[in-house]
C-alpha atoms as a PDB file:
ATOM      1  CA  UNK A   1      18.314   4.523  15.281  1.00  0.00           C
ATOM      2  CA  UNK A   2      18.235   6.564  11.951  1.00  0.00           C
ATOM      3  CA  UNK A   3      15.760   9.064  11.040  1.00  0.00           C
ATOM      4  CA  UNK A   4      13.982   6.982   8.219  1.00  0.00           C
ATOM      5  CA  UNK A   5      14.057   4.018  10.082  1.00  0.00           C
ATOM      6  CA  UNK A   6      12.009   5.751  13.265  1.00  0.00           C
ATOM      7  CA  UNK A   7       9.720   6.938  10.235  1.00  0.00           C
ATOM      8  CA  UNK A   8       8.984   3.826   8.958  1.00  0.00           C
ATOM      9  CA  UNK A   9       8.008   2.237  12.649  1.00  0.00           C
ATOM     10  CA  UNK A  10       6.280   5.080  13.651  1.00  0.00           C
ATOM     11  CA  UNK A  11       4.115   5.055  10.582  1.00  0.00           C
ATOM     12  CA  UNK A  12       3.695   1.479  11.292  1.00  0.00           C
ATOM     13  CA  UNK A  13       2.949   1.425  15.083  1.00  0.00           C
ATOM     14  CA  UNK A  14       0.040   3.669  14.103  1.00  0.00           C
ATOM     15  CA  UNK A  15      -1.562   1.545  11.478  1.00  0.00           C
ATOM     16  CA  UNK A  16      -1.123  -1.273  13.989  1.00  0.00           C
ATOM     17  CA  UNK A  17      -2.331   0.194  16.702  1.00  0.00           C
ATOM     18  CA  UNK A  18      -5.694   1.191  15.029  1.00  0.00           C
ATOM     19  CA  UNK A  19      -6.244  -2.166  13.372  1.00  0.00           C
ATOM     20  CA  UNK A  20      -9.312  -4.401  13.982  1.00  0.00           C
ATOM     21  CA  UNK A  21     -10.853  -7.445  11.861  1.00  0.00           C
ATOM     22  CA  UNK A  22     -14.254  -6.548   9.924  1.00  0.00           C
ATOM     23  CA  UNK A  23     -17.142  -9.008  10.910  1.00  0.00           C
ATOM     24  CA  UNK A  24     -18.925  -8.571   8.115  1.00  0.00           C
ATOM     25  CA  UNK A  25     -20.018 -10.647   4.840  1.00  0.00           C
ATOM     26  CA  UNK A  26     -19.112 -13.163   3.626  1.00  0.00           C
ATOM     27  CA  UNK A  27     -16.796 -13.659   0.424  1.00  0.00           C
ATOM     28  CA  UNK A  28     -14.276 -15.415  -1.713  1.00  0.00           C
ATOM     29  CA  UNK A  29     -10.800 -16.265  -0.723  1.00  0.00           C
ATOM     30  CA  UNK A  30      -8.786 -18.046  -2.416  1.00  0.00           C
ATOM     31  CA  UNK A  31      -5.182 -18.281  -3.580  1.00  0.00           C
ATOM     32  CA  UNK A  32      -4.735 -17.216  -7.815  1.00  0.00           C
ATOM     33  CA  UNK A  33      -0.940 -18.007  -8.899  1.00  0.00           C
ATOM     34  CA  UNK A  34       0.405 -15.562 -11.178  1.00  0.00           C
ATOM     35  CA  UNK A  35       4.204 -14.895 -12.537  1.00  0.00           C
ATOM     36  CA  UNK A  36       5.530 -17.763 -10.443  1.00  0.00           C
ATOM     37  CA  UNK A  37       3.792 -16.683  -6.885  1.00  0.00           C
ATOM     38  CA  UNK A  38       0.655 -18.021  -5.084  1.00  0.00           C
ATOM     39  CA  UNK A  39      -1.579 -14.253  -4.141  1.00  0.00           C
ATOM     40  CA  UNK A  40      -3.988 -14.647  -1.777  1.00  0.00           C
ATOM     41  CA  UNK A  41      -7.242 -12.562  -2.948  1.00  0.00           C
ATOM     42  CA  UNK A  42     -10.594 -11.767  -1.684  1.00  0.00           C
ATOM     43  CA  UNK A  43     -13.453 -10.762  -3.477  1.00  0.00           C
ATOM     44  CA  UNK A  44     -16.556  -9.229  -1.559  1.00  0.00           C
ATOM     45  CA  UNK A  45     -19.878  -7.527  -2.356  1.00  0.00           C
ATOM     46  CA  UNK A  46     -20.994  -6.733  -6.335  1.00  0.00           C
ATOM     47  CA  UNK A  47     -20.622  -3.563  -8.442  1.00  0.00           C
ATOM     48  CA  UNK A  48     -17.401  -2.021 -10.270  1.00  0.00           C
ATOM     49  CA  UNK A  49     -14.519  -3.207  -8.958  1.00  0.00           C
ATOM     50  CA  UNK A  50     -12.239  -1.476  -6.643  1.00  0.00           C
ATOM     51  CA  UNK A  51      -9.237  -3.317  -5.669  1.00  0.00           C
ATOM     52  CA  UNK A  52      -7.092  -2.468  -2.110  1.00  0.00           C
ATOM     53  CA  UNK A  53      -3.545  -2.531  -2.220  1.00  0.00           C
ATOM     54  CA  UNK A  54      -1.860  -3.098   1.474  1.00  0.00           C
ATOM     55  CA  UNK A  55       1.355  -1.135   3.503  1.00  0.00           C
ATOM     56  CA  UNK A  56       4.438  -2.898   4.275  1.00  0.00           C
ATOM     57  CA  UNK A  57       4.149  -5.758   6.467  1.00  0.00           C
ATOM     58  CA  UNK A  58       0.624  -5.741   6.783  1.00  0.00           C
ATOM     59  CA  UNK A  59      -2.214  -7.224   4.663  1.00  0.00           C
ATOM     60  CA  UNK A  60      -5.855  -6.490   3.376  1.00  0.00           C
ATOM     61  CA  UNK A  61      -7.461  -7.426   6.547  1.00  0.00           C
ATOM     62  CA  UNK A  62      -5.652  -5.686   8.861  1.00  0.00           C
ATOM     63  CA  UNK A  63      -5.210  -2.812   6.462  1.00  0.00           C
ATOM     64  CA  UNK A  64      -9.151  -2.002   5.410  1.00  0.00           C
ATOM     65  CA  UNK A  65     -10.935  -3.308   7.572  1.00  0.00           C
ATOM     66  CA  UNK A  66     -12.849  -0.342   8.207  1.00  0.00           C
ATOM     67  CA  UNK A  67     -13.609  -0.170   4.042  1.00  0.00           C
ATOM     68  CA  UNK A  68     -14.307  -3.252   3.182  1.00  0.00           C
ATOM     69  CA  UNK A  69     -17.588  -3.255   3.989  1.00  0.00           C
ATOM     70  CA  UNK A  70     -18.547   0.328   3.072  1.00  0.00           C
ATOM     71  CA  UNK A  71     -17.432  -0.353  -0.143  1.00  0.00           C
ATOM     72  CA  UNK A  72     -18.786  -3.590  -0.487  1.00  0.00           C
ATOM     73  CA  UNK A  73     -22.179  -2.653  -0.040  1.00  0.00           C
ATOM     74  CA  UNK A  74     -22.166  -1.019  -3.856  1.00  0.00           C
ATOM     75  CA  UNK A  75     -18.962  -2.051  -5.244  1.00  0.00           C
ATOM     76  CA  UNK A  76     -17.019  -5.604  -5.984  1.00  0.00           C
ATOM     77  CA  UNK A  77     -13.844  -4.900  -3.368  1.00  0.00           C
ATOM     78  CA  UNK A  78     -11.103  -6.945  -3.919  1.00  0.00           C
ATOM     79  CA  UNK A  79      -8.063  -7.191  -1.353  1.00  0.00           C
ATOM     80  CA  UNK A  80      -4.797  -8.466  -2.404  1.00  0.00           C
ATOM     81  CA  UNK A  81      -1.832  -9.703  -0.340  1.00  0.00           C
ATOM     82  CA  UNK A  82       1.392  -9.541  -1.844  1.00  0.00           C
ATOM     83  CA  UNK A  83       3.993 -12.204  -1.811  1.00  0.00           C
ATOM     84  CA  UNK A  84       5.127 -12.548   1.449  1.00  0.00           C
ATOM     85  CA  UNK A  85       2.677 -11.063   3.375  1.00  0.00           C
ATOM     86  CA  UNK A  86      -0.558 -11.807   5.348  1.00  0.00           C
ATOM     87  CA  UNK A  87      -1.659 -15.391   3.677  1.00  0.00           C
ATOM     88  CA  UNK A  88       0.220 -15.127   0.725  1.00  0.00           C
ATOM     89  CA  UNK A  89       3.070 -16.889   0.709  1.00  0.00           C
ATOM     90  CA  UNK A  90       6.563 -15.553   0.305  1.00  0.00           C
ATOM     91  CA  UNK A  91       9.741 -17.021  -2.054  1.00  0.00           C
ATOM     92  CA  UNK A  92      13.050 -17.191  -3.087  1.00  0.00           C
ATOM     93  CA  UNK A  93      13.035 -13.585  -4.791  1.00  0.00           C
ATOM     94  CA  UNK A  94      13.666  -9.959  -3.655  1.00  0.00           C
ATOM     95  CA  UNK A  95      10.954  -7.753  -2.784  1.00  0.00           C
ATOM     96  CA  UNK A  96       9.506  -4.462  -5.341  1.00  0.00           C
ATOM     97  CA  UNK A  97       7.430  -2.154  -6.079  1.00  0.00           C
ATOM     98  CA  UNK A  98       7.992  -2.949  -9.791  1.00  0.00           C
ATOM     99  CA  UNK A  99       7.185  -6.689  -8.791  1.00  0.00           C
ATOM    100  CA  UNK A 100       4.196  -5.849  -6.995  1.00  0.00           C
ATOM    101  CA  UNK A 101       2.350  -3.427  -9.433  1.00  0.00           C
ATOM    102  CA  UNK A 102       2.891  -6.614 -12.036  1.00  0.00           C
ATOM    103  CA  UNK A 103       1.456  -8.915  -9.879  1.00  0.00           C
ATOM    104  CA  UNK A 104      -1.628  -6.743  -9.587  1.00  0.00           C
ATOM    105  CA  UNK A 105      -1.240  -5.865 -12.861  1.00  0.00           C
ATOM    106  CA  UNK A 106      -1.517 -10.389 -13.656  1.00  0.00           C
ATOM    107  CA  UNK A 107      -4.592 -10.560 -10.984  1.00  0.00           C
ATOM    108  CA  UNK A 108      -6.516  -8.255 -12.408  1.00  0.00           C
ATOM    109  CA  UNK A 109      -6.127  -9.854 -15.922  1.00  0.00           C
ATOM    110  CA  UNK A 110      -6.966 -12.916 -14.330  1.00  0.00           C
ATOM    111  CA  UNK A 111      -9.803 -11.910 -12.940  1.00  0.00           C
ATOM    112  CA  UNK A 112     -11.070 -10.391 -16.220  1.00  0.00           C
ATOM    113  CA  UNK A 113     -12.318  -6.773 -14.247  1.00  0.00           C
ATOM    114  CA  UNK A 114     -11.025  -4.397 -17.038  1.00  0.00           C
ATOM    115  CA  UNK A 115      -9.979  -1.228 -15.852  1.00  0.00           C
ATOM    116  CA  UNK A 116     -10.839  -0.972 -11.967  1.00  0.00           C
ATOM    117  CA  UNK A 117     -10.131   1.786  -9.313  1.00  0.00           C
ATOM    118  CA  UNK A 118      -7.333   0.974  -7.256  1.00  0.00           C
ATOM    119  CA  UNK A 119      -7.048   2.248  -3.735  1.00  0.00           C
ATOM    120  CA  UNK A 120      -3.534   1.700  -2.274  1.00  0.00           C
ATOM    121  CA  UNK A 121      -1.900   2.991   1.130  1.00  0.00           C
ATOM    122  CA  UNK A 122       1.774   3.242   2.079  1.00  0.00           C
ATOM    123  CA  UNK A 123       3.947   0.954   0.196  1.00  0.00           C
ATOM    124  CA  UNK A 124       0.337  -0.213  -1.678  1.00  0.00           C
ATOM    125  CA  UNK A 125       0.308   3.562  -2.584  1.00  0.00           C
ATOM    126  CA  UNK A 126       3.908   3.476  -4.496  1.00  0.00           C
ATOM    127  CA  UNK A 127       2.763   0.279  -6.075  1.00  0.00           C
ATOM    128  CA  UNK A 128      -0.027   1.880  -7.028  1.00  0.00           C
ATOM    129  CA  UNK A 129       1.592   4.331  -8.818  1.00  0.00           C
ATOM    130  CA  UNK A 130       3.777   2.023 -10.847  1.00  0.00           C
ATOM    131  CA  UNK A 131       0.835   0.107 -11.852  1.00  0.00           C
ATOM    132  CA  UNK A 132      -0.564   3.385 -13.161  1.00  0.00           C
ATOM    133  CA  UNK A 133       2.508   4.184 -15.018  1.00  0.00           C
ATOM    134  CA  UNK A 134       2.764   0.926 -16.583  1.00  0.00           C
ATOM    135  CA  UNK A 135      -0.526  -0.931 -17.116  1.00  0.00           C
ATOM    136  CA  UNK A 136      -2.830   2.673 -17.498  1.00  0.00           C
ATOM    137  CA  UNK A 137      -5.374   0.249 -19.644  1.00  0.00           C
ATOM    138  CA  UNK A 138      -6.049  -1.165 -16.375  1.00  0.00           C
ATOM    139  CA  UNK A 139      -6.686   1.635 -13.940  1.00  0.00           C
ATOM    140  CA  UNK A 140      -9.590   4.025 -14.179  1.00  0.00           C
ATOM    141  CA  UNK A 141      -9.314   6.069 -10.809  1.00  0.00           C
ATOM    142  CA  UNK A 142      -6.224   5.782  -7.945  1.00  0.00           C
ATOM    143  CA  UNK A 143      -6.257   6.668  -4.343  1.00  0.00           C
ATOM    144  CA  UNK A 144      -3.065   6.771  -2.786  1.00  0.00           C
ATOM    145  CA  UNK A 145      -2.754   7.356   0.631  1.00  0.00           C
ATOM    146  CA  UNK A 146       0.918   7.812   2.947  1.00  0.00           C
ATOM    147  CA  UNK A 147       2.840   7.413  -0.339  1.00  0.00           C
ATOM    148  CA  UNK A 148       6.772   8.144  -0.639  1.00  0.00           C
ATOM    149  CA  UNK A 149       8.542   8.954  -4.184  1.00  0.00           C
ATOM    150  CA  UNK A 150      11.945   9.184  -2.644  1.00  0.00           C
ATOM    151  CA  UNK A 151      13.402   7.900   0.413  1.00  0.00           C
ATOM    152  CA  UNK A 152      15.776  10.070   2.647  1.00  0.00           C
ATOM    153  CA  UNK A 153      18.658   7.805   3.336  1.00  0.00           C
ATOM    154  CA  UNK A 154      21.104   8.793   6.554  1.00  0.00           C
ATOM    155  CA  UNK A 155      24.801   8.315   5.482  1.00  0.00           C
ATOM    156  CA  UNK A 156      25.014   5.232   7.186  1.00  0.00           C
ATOM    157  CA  UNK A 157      22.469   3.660   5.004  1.00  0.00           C
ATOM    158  CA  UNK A 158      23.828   5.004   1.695  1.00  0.00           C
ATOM    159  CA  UNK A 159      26.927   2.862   2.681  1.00  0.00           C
ATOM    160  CA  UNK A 160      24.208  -0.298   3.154  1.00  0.00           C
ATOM    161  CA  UNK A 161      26.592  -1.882   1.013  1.00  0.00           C
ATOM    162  CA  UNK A 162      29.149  -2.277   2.877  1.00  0.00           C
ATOM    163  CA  UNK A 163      27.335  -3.575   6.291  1.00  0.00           C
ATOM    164  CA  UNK A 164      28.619  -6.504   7.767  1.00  0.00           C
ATOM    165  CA  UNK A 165      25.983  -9.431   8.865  1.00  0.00           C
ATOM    166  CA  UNK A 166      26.047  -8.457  12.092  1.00  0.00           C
ATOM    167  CA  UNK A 167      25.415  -4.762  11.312  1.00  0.00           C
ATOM    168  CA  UNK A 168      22.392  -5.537   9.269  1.00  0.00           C
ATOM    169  CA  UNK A 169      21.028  -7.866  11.923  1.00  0.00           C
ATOM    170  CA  UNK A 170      21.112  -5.113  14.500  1.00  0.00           C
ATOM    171  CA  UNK A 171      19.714  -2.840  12.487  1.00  0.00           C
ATOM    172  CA  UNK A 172      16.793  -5.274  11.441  1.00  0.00           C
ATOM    173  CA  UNK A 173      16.795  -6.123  15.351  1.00  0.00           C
ATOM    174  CA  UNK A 174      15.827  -2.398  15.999  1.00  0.00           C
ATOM    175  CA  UNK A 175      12.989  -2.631  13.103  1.00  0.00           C
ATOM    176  CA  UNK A 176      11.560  -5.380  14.684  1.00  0.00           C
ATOM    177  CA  UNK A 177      12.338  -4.172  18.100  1.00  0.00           C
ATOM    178  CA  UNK A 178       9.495  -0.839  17.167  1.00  0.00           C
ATOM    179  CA  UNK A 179       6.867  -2.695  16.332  1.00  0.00           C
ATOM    180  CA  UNK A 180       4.212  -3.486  18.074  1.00  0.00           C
ATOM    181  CA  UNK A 181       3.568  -7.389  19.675  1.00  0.00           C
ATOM    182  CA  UNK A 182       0.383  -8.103  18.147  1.00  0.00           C
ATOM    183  CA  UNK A 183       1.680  -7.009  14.656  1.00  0.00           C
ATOM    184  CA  UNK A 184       4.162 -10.065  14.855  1.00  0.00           C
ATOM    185  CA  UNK A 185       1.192 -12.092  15.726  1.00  0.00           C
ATOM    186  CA  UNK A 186      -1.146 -10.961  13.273  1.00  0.00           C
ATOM    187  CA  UNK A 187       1.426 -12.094  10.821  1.00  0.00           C
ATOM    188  CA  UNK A 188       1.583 -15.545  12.591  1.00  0.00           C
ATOM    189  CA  UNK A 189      -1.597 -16.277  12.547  1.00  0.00           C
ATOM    190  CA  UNK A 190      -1.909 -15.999   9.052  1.00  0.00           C
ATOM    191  CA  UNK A 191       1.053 -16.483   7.417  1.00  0.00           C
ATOM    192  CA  UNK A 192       1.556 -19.780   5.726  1.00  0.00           C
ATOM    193  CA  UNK A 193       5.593 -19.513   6.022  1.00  0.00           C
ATOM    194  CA  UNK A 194       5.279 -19.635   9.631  1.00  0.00           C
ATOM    195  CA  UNK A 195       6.462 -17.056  12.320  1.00  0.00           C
ATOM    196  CA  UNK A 196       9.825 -18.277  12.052  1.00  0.00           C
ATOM    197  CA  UNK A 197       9.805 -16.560   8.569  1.00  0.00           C
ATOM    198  CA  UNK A 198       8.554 -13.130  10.189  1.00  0.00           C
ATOM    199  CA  UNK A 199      12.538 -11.637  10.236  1.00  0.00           C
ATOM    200  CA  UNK A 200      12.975 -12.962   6.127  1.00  0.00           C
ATOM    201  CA  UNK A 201      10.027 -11.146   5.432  1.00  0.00           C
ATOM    202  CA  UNK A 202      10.991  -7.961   7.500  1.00  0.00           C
ATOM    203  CA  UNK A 203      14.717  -8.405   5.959  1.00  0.00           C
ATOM    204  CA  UNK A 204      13.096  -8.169   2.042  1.00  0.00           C
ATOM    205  CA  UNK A 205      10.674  -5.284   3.126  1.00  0.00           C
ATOM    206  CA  UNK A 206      13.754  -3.282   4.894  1.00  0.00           C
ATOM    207  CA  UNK A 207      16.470  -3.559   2.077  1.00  0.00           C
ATOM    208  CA  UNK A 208      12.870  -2.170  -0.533  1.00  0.00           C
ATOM    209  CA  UNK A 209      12.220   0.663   1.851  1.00  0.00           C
ATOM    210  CA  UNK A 210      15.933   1.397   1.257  1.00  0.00           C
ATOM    211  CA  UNK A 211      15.703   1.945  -2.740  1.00  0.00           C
ATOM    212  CA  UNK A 212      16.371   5.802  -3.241  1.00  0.00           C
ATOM    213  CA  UNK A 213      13.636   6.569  -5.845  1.00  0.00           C
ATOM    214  CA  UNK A 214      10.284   4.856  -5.617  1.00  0.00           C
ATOM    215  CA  UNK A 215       8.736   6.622  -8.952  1.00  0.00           C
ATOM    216  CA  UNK A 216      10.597   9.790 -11.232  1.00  0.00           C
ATOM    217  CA  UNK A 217       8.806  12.806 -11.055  1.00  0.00           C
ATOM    218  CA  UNK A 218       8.980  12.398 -14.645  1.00  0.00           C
ATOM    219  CA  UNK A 219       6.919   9.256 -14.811  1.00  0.00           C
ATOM    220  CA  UNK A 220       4.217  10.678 -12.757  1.00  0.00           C
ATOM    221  CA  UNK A 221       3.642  13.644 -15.544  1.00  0.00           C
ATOM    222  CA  UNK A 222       2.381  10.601 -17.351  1.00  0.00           C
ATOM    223  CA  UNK A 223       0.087   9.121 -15.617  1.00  0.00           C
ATOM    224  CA  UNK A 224      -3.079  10.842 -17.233  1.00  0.00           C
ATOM    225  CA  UNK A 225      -5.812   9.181 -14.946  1.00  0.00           C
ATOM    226  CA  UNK A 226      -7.676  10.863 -12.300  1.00  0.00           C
ATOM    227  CA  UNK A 227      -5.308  10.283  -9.274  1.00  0.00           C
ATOM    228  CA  UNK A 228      -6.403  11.635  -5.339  1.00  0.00           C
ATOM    229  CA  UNK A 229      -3.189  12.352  -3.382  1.00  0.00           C
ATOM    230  CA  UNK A 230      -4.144  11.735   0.590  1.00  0.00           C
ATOM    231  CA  UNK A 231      -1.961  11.972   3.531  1.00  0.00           C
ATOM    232  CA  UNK A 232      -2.593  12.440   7.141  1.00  0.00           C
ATOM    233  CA  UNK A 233      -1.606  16.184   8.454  1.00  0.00           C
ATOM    234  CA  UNK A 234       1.117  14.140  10.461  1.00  0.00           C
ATOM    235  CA  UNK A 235       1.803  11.817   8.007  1.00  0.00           C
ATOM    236  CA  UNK A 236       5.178  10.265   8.008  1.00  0.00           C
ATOM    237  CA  UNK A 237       5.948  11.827   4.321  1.00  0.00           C
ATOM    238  CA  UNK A 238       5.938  15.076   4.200  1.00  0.00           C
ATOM    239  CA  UNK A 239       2.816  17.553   3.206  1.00  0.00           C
ATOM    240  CA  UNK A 240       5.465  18.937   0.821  1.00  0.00           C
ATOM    241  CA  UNK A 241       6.025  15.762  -0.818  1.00  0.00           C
ATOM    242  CA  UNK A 242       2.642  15.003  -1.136  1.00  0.00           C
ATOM    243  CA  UNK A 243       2.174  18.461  -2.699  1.00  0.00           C
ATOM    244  CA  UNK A 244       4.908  17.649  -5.159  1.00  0.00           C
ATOM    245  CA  UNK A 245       3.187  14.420  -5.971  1.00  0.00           C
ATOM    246  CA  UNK A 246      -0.043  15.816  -6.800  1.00  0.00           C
ATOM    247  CA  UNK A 247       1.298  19.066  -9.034  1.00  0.00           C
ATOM    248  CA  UNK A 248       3.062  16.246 -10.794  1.00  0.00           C
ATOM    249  CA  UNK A 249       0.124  14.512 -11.794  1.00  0.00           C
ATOM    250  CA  UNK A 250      -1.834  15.752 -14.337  1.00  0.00           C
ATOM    251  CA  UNK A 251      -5.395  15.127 -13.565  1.00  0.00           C
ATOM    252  CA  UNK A 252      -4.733  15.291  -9.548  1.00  0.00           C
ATOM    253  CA  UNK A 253      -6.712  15.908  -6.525  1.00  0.00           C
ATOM    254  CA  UNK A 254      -5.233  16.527  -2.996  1.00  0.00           C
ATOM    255  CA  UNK A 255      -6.702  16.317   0.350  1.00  0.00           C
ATOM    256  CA  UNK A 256      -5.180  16.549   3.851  1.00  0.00           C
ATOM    257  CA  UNK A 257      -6.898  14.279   6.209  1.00  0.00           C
ATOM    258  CA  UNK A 258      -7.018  16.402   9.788  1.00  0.00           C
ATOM    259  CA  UNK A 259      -6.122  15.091  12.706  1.00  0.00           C
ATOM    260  CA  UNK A 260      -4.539  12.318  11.291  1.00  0.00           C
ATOM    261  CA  UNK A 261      -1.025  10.648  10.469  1.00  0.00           C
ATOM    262  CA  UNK A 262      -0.044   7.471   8.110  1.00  0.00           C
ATOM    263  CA  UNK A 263      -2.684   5.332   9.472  1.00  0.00           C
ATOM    264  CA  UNK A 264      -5.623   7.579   7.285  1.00  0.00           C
ATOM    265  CA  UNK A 265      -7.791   5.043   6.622  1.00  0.00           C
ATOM    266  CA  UNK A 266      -8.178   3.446  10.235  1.00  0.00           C
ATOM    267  CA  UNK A 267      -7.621   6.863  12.312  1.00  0.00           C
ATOM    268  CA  UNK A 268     -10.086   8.297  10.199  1.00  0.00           C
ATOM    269  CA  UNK A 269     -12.892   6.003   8.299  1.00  0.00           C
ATOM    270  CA  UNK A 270     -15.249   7.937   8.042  1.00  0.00           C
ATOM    271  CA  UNK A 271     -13.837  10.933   6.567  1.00  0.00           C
ATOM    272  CA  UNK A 272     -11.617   8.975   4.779  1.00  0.00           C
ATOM    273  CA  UNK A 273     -14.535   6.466   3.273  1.00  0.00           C
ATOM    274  CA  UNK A 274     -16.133   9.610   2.045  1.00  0.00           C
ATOM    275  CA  UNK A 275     -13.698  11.431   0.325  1.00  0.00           C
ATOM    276  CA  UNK A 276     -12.915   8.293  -1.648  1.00  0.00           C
ATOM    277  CA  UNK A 277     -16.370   7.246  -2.587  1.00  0.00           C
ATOM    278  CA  UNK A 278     -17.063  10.985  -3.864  1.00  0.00           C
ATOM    279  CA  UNK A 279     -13.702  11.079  -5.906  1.00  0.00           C
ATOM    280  CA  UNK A 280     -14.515   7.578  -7.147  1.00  0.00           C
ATOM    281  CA  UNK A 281     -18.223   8.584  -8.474  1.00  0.00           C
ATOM    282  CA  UNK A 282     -17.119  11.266 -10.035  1.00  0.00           C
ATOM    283  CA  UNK A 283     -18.166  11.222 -14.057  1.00  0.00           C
ATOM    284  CA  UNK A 284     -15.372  10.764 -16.426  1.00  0.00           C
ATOM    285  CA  UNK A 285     -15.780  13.731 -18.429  1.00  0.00           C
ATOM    286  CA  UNK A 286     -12.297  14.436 -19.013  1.00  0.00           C
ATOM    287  CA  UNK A 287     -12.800  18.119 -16.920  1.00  0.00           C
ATOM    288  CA  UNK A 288     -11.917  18.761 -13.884  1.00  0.00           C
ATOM    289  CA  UNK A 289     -15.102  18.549 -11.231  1.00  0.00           C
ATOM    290  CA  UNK A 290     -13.807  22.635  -9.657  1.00  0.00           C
ATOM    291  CA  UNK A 291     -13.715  24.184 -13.219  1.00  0.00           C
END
């Protein structure tokens, strides 16, 4: 098995492994179709919005489910499963980042919130940064957590290309292979395409995780808004990377979540919950809160 492919299944056996359902109150679900796609979205609690943006192959509830409530309890939290995954349904298209932060980009429109703080972990994190790039009118604060701006492809997958059907099967056979059981039937007993859809899905995801360049260090000198860089000290992207990320960014904040790796906001709520809320109600003043 190749070294980014062991990243990604490590990354997600931890996230997985820490997940439980929040039993707490009650909302609104429902499905809002935007750009062709049916999103399944939940709405709890009142305040300023905040809206939570999911890894691959998970979904908001098994993704924050140790936030949800927190948050809820003075802000509007709004979770978001992309196309494809958890109750949203998936389609005949390709997944993206690019396609993604859009999406968002349409719900919150639709909703009518105005600029809102996104939070967004793993693969929610580089859509997160997209939607910063190209909707900033919409975003006031971002939290990324576990995000990647480049992938390190092995030579055998720079030569993707070129894989026969039966090469790409195995190697989507070992994807599927890492995970763990009950993330298969999480998906199942959610997902309105069925579990017979669950290797489509993971097919779409793989060949995204595959793109070389999520986001240009370029782009991410212009995204002006506060942004707070978080990764585990084990994280599956490395602190380097992360550093990189943050010096990029203009108004940027970095922490280093101890004793943690991807799965930040699960291995570590608490800590996690904290440093978000604090970043989050910080005043707008344009200076930076250490000067």
């Amino acid at each position: 098995m190749n070294i980014f492919t062991t990243a990604i299944l490590s990354a997600v056996v931890v996230i997985c492994a820490m997940t439980s359902y929040a039993d707490g109150p009650s909302g609104t679900q429902r499905y809002i179709d935007v750009r062709g796609a049916k999103l399944y979205t939940q709405i709890y609690g009142r305040g300023p919005p905040i809206v939570f943006l999911h890894g691959g192959m998970a979904f908001f509830d098994n993704s924050f489910a140790k936030q949800r409530d927190y948050f809820a309890t003075y802000r509007t939290v709004v979770g978001i499963d992309q196309r494809g995954y958890g109750h949203s349904p998936d389609g005949p298209w390709s997944l993206s980042y690019q396609m993604m932060a859009d999406d968002t980009a349409a719900i919150i429109e639709h909703l009518g919130l105005g600029p809102v703080d996104v939070v967004g972990h793993s693969d929610g994190a580089n859509l997160a940064l997209i939607l910063a790039r190209d909707h900033p009118q919409m975003v006031r604060r971002l939290v990324i957590s576990g995000a990647n701006i480049r992938v390190n492809l092995s030579v055998e997958e720079k030569q993707r290309a070129q894989w026969s059907p039966q090469q790409l099967a195995g190697h989507l056979r070992e994807v599927a292979n890492g995970l763990p059981p009950w993330f298969f039937v999480d998906y199942s007993r959610v997902s309105p395409d069925g579990p017979e859809h669950w290797m489509t899905l993971l097919a779409k995801s793989y060949d995204m995780w595959l793109q070389p360049v999520v986001i240009e260090p370029a782009a991410l000198k212009k995204i002006s808004i506060p942004v707070l860089v978080m990764a585990g000290d084990h994280d599956f992207t490395s602190l380097e990377e992360n550093a990189e990320i943050f010096r990029d960014l203009p108004n940027g904040q970095l922490i280093i979540v101890p004793a943690s790796t991807h799965g930040t906001f699960n291995k570590r709520p608490d800590l996690v919950n904290l440093a978000i809320r604090e970043f989050l109600d910080q005043p707008d003043s344009g200076e930076r809160p250490y000067l």
